[in-house]
Protein backbone atom coordinates (compact mmCIF):
# COMPACT_ATOMS: atom_id res chain seq x y z
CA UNK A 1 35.30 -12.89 37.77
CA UNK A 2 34.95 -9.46 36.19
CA UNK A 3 31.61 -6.70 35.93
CA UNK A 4 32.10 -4.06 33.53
CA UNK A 5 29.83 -1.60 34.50
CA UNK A 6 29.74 0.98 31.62
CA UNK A 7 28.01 5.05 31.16
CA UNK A 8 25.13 5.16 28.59
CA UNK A 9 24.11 8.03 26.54
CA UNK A 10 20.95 9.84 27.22
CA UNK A 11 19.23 7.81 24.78
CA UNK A 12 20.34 4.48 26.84
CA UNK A 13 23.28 3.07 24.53
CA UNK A 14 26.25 2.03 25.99
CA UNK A 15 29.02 4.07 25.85
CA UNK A 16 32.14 2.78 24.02
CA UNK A 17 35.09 2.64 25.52
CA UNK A 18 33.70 3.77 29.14
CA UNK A 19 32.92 2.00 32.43
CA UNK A 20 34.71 0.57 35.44
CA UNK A 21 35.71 -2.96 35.41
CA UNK A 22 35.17 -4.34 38.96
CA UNK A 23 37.31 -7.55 39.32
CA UNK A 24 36.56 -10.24 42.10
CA UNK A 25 37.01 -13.89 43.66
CA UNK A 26 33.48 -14.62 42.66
CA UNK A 27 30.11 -13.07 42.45
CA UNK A 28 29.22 -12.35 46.22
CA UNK A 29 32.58 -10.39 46.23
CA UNK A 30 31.78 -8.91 43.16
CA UNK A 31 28.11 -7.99 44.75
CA UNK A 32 30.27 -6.40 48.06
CA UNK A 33 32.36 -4.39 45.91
CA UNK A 34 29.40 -2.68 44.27
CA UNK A 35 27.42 -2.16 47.39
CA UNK A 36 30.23 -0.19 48.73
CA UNK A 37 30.67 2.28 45.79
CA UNK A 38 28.60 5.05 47.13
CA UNK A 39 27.38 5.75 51.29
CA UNK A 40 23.63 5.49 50.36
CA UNK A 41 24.12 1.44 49.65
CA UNK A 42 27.66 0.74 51.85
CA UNK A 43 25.58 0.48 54.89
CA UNK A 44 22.75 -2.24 53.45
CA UNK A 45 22.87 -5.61 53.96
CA UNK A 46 24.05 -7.09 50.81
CA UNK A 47 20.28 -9.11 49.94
CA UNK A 48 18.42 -5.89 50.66
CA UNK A 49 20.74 -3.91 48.29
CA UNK A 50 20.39 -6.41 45.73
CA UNK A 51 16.61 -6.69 45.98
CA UNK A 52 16.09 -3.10 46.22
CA UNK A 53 18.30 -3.28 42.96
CA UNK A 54 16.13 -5.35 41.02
CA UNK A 55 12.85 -3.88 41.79
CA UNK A 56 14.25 -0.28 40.22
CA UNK A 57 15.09 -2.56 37.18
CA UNK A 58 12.68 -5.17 37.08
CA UNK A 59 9.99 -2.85 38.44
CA UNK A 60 8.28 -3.34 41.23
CA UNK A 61 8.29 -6.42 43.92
CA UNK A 62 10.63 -9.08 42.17
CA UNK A 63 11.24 -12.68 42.37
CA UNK A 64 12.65 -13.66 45.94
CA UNK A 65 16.70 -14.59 45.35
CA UNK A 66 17.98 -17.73 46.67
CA UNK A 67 18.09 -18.31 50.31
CA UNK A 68 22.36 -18.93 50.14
CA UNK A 69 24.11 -15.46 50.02
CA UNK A 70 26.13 -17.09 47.28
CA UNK A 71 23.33 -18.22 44.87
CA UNK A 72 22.13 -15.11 45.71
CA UNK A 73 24.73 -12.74 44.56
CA UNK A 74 24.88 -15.30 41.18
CA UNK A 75 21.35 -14.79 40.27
CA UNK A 76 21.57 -11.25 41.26
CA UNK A 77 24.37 -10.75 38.74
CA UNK A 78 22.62 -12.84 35.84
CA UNK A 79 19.54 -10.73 36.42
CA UNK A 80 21.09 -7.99 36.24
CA UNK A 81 23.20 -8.62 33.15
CA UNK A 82 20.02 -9.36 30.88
CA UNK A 83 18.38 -6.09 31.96
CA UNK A 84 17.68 -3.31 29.91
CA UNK A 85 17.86 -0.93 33.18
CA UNK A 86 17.74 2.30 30.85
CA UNK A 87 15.20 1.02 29.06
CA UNK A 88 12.92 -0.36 31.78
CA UNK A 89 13.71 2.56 34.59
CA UNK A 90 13.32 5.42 31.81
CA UNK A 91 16.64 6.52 33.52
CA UNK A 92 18.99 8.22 31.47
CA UNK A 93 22.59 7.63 32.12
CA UNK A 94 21.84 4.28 33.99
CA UNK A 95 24.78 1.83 33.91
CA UNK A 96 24.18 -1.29 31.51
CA UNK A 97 26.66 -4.03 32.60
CA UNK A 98 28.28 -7.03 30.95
CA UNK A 99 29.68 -10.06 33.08
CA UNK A 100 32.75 -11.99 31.86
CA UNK A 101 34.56 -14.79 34.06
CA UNK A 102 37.91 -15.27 33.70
């Protein structure tokens, strides 16, 4: 499974050509891999960093995730595919992301 995680512009469009492709075993992997990108989510426990994820994109308190860490990290990643994050967050520069499996 791949994430491409790409820049925007300041006006929320993705980028061409930019991004980091983060390339995993499957989507819990793929969840671990982006929680450790920066020391301010590294130290979270993976369903807290993905809930407090959601809620800056989805706004607010979200829809509980899926008891199994697993289901988890695959709704997680589906939810956050289909999000407009620079649209909903009003943060310029916010990463949009595309999913592909192999």
């Amino acid at each position: 499974m791949k994430i491409l995680i790409r820049s925007t512009t300041l006006d929320g469009e993705p980028i061409p050509g930019s991004g980091e492709t983060i390339q995993a075993a499957d989507c819990l992997e793929v969840v671990e891999l982006m929680r450790g990108q920066t020391p301010f989510t590294a130290s979270r426990a993976p369903r807290d960093y993905m809930t407090e994820v959601l809620s800056g994109i989805e706004g607010g308190p979200t829809q509980p995730l899926p008891e199994d860490a697993a289901a988890a990290a695959a709704e997680f990643l589906t939810r956050l595919a289909s999000s407009k994050p620079w649209r909903r967050c009003g943060s310029p520069g916010a990463p949009t992301c595309s999913i592909t499996r192999r």
